[in-house]
Protein backbone atom coordinates (compact mmCIF):
# COMPACT_ATOMS: atom_id res chain seq x y z
CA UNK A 1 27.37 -96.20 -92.63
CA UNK A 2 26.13 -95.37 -89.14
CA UNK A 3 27.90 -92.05 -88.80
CA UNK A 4 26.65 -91.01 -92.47
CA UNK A 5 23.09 -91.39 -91.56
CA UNK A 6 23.59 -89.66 -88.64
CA UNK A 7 24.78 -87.13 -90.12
CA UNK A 8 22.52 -86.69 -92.70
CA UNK A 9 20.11 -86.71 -90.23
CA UNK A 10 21.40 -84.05 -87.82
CA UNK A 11 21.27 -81.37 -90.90
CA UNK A 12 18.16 -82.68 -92.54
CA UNK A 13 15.92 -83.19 -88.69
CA UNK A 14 15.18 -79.54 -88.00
CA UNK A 15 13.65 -78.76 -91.36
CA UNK A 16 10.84 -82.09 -91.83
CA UNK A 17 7.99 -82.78 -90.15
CA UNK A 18 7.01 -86.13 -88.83
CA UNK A 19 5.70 -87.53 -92.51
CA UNK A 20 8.76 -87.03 -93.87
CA UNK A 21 10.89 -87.83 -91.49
CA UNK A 22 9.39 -91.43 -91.77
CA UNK A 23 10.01 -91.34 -95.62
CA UNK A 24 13.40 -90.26 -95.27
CA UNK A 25 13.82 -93.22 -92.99
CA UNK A 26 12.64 -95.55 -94.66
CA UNK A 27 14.33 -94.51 -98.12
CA UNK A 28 17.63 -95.05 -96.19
CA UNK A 29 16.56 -98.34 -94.71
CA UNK A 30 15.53 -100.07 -98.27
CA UNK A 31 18.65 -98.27 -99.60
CA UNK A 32 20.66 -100.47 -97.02
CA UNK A 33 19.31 -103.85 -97.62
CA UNK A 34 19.28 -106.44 -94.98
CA UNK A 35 19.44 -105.03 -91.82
CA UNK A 36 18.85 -101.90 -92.67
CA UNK A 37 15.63 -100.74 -90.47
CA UNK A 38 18.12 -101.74 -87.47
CA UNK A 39 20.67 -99.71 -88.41
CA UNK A 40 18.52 -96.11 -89.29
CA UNK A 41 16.52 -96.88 -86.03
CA UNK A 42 19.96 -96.26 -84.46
CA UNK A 43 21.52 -93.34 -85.91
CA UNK A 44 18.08 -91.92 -86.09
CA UNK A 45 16.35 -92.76 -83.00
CA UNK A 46 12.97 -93.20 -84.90
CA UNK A 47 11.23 -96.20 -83.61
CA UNK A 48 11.20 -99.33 -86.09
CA UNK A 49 7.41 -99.47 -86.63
CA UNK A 50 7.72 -95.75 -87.49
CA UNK A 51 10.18 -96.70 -90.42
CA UNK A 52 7.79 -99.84 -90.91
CA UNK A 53 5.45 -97.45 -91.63
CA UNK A 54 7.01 -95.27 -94.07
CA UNK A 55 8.09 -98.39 -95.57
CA UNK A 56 4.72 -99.56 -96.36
CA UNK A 57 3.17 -95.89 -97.76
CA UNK A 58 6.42 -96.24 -100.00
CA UNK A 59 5.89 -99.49 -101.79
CA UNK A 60 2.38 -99.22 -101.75
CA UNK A 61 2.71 -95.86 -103.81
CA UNK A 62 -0.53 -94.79 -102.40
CA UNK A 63 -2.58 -92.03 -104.37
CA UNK A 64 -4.55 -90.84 -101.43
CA UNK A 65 -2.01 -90.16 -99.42
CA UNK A 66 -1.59 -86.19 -100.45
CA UNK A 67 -5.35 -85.79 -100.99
CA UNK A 68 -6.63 -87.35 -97.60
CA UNK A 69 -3.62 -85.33 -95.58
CA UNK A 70 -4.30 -81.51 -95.69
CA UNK A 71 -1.32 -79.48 -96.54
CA UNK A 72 0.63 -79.20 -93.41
CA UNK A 73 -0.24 -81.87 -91.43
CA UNK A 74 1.46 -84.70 -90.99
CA UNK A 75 -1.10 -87.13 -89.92
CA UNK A 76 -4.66 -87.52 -91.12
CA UNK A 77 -7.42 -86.17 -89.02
CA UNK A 78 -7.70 -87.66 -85.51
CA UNK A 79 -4.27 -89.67 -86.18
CA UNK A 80 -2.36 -89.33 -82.19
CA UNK A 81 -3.39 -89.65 -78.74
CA UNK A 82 -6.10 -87.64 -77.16
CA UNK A 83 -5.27 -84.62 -75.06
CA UNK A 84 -4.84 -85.40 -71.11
CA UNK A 85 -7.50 -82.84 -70.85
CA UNK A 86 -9.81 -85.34 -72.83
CA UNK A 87 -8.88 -88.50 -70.74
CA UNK A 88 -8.26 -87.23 -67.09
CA UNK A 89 -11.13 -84.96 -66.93
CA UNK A 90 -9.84 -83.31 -63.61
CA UNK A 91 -6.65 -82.00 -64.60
CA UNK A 92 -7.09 -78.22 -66.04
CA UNK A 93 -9.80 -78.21 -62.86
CA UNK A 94 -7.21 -78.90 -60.57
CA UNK A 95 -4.40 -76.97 -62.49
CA UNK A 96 -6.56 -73.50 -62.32
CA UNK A 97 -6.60 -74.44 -58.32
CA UNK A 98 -3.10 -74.74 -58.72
CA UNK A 99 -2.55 -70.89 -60.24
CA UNK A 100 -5.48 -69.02 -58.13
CA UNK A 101 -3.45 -67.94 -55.47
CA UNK A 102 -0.08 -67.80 -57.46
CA UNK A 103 -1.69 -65.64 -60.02
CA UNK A 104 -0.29 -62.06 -60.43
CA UNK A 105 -1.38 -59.53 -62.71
CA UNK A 106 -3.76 -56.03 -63.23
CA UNK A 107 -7.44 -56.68 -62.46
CA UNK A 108 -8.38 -55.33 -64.91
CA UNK A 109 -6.53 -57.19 -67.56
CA UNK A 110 -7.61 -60.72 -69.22
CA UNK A 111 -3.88 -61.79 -69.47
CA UNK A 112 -2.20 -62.86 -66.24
CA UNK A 113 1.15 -64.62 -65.05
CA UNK A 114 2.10 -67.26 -62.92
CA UNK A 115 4.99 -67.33 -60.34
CA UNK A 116 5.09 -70.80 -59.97
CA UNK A 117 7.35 -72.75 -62.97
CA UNK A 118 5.36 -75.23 -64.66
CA UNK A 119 8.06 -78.00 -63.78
CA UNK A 120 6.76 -76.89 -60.21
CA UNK A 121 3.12 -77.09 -61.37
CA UNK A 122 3.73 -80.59 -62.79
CA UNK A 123 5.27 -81.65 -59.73
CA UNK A 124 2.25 -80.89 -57.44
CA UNK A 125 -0.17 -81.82 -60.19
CA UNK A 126 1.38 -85.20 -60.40
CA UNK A 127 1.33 -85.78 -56.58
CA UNK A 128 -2.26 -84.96 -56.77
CA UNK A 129 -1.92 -88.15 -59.02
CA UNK A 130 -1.89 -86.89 -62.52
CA UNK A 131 0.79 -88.43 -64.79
CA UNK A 132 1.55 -85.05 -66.60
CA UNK A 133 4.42 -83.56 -67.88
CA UNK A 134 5.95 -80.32 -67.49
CA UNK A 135 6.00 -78.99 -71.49
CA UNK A 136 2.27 -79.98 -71.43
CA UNK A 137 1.96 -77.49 -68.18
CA UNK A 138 3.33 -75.27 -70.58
CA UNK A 139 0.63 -75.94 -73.24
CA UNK A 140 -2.49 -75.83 -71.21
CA UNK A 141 -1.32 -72.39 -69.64
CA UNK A 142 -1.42 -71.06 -73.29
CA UNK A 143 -4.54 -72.36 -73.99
CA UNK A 144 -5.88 -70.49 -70.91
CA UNK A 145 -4.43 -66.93 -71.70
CA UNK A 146 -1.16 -66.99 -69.50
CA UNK A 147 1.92 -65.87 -70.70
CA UNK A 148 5.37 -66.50 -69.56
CA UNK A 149 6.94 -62.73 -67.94
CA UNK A 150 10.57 -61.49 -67.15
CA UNK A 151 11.08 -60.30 -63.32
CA UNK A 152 9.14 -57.66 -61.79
CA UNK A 153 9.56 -55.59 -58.66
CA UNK A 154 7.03 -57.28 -56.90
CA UNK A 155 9.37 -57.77 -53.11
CA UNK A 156 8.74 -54.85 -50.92
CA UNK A 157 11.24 -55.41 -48.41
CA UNK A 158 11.29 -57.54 -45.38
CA UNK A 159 8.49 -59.89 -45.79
CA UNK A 160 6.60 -61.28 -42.81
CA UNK A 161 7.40 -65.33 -42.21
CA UNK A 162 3.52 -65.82 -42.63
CA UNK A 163 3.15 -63.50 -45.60
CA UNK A 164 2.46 -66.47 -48.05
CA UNK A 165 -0.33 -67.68 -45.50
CA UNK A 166 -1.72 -64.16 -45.10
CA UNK A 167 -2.62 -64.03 -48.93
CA UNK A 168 -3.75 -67.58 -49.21
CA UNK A 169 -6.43 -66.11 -46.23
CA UNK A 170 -7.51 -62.89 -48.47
CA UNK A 171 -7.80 -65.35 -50.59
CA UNK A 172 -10.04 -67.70 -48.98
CA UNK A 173 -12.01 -64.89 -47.75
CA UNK A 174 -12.57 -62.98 -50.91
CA UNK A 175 -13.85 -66.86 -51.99
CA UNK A 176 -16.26 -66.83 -49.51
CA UNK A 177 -17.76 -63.78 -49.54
CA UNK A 178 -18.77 -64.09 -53.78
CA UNK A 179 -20.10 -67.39 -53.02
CA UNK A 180 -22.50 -66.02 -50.54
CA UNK A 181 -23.09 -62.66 -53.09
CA UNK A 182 -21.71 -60.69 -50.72
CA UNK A 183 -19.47 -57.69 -52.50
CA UNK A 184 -15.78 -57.62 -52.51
CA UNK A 185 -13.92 -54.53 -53.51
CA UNK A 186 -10.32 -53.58 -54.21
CA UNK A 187 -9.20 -50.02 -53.15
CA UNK A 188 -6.55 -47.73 -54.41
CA UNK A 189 -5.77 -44.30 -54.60
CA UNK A 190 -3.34 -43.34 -57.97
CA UNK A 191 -0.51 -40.73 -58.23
CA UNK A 192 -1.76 -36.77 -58.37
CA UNK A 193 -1.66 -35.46 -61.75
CA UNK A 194 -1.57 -32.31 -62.96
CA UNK A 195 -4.30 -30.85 -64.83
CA UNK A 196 -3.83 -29.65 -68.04
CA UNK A 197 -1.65 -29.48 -71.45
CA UNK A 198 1.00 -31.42 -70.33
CA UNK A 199 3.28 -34.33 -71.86
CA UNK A 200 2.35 -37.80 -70.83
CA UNK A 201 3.60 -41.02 -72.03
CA UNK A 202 2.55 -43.21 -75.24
CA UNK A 203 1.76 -42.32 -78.75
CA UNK A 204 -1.33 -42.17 -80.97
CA UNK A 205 -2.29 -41.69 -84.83
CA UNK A 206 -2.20 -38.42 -85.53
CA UNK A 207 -0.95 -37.11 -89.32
CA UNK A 208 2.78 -36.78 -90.24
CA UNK A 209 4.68 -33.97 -88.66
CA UNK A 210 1.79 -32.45 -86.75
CA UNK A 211 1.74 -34.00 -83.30
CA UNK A 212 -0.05 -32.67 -80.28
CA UNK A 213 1.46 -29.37 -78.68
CA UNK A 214 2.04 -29.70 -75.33
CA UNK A 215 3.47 -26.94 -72.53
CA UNK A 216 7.24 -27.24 -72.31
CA UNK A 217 7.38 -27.29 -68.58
CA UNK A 218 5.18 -29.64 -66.02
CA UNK A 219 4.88 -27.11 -63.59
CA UNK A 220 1.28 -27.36 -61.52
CA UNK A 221 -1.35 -24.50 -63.34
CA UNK A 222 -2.89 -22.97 -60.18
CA UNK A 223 -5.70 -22.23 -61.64
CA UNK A 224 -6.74 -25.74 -62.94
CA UNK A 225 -5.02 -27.53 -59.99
CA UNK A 226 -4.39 -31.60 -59.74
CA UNK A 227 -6.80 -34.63 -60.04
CA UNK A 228 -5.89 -37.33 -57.87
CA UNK A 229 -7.98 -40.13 -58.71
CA UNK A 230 -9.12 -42.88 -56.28
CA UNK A 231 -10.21 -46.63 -57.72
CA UNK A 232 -12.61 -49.07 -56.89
CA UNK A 233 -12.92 -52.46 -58.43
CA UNK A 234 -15.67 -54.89 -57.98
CA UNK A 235 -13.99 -58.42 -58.06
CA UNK A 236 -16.38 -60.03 -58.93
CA UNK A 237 -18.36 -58.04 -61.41
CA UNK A 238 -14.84 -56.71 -63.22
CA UNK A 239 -16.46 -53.59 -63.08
CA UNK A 240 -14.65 -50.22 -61.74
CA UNK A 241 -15.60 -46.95 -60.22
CA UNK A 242 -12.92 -43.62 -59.87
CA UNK A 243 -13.82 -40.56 -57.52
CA UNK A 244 -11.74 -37.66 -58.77
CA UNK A 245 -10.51 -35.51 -55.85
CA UNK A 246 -8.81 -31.77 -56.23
CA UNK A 247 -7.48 -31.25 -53.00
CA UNK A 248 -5.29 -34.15 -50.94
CA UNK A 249 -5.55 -37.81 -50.44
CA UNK A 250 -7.28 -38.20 -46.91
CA UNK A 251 -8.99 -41.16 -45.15
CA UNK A 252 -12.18 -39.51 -45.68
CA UNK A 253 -11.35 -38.78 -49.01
CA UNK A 254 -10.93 -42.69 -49.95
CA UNK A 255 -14.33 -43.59 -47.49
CA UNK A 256 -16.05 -40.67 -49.29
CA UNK A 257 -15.03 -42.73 -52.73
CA UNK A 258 -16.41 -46.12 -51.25
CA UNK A 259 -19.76 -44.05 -50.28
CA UNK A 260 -20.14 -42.46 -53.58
CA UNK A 261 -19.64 -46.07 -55.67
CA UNK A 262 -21.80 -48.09 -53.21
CA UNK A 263 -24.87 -45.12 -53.41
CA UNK A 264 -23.77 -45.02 -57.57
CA UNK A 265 -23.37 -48.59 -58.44
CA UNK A 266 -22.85 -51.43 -55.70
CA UNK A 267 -26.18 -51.04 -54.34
CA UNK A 268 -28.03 -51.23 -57.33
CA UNK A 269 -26.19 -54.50 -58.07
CA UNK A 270 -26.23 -56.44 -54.42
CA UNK A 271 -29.20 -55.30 -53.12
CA UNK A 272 -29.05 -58.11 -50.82
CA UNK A 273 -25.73 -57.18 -49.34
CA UNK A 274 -25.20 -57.18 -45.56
CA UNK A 275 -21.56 -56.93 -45.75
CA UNK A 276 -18.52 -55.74 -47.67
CA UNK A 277 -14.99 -56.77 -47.92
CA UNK A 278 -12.28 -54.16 -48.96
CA UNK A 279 -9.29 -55.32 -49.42
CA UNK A 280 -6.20 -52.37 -49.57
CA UNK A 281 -2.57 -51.72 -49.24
CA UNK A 282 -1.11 -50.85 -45.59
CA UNK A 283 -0.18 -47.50 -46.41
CA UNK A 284 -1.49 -43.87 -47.67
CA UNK A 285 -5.16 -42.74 -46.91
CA UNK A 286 -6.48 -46.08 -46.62
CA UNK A 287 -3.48 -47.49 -44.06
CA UNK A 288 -4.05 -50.38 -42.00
CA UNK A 289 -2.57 -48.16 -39.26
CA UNK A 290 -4.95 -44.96 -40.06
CA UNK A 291 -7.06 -44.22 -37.33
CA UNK A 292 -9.24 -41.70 -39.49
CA UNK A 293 -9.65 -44.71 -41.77
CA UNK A 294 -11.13 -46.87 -39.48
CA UNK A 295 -13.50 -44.01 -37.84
CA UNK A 296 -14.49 -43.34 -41.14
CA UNK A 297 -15.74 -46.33 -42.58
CA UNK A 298 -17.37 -47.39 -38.84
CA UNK A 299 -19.58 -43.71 -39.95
């Protein structure tokens, strides 16, 4: 009898939800007779006050049962525990600690990633002394906009033994400096493109069997030249700024940019500001070994 419950129960468990689960359960218990919660609470693994339960809402035939539960749900309003987030108030605080410096993703972009797995995240979060589980890691990080990602290229070769520590200080800085008002901008030049009619990636709406002509070759026009845009974002204000330069991607080129969006827009908004903290990448016109770089922004 054991091995036909459980059996019926391994086809019929994927397609219920909890209320009926507990019905089914407790059909096959009163079906059995004596002894008979014992038995389905083994080949089921249901818990004998949940087949109790569906017991009871059986023989009691009760009316209100389908009125006072809305269609798909399987308990009434408010039925369950609370969320964690509910009864240890510190947990998603401490959890968004957790991510800040882990966090990966465009600036720009609302939706970020974590590299840390949320069985790691539950681990430190439960040292830090919450009792929290790893699928409800997984929960609260969809609730706050992260998504789970494949790999990316992120390694760039041989990486320093304090290169962990080195971001955790950007970090820390970048922290400081908004707290005091201070602005904090992120510097970039992108790839030259070529100006003109030429083919780039992605699609758009256009009617059926007309789409945008486009020259057949990519070959620079040298009349209309290249654009090589340089970026800067403001951190804190998620606002961003692009000088558009014709010629070549030069240290005073990128200090020129920083000039021309302080003078446009960062002065306007920190009028207060008696410093400024640009963080970059090591190489290109902004290199961390560029002497021209560092000349330029001392002017």
């Amino acid at each position: 009898m054991v091995a036909t419950v459980q059996d019926k129960f391994r086809v019929l468990a994927c397609g219920m939800n909890e209320r009926l689960r507990r019905h089914w359960a407790a059909c096959e218990a009163m079906a059995q007779g004596w002894g008979g919660i014992s038995a389905v609470c083994r080949s089921t693994g249901l818990s004998q006050t949940t087949i109790r339960k569906g017991i009871a809402e059986i023989q009691e035939q009760m009316p209100h049962l389908t009125e006072d539960i809305e269609q798909g749900r399987s308990r009434r309003p408010g039925g369950g525990r609370p969320p964690l987030t509910e009864t240890d108030t510190r947990l998603e605080r401490d959890l968004k600690r957790l991510l800040e410096p882990a966090t990966r993703g465009e600036p720009t972009r609302a939706l970020l990633w974590t590299s840390k797995s949320t069985r790691h995240l539950a681990a430190e979060l439960s040292r830090k002394g919450h009792d929290v589980s790893y699928r409800t890691v997984a929960r609260m990080l969809q609730k706050l906009d992260y998504s789970l990602q494949g790999n990316r290229k992120t390694n760039e070769g041989k990486q320093h033994p304090d290169r962990n520590a080195q971001f955790e200080h950007i970090n820390k800085r970048v922290q400081a400096f908004q707290r005091r008002r201070q602005p904090v901008i992120s510097v970039d030049a992108n790839k030259r493109e070529v100006i003109g009619e030429f083919k780039n990636e992605g699609r758009e709406w256009r009617r059926k069997a007309s789409p945008d002509k486009v020259r057949v070759h990519d070959f620079r026009d040298p009349e209309l030249g290249v654009a090589i845009p340089y970026g800067i974002y403001d951190i804190t204000e998620n606002s961003g700024w692009v000088n558009i330069g014709i010629d070549r991607d030069t240290a005073e080129f990128a200090v020129d940019s920083i000039r021309r969006w302080w003078h446009t827009m960062g002065s306007r908004v920190y009028s207060n500001a008696k410093e400024l903290l640009i963080t970059a990448d090591g190489g290109g016109s902004n290199g961390s070994r560029s002497r021209l770089w560092k000349v330029c922004l001392q002017e």
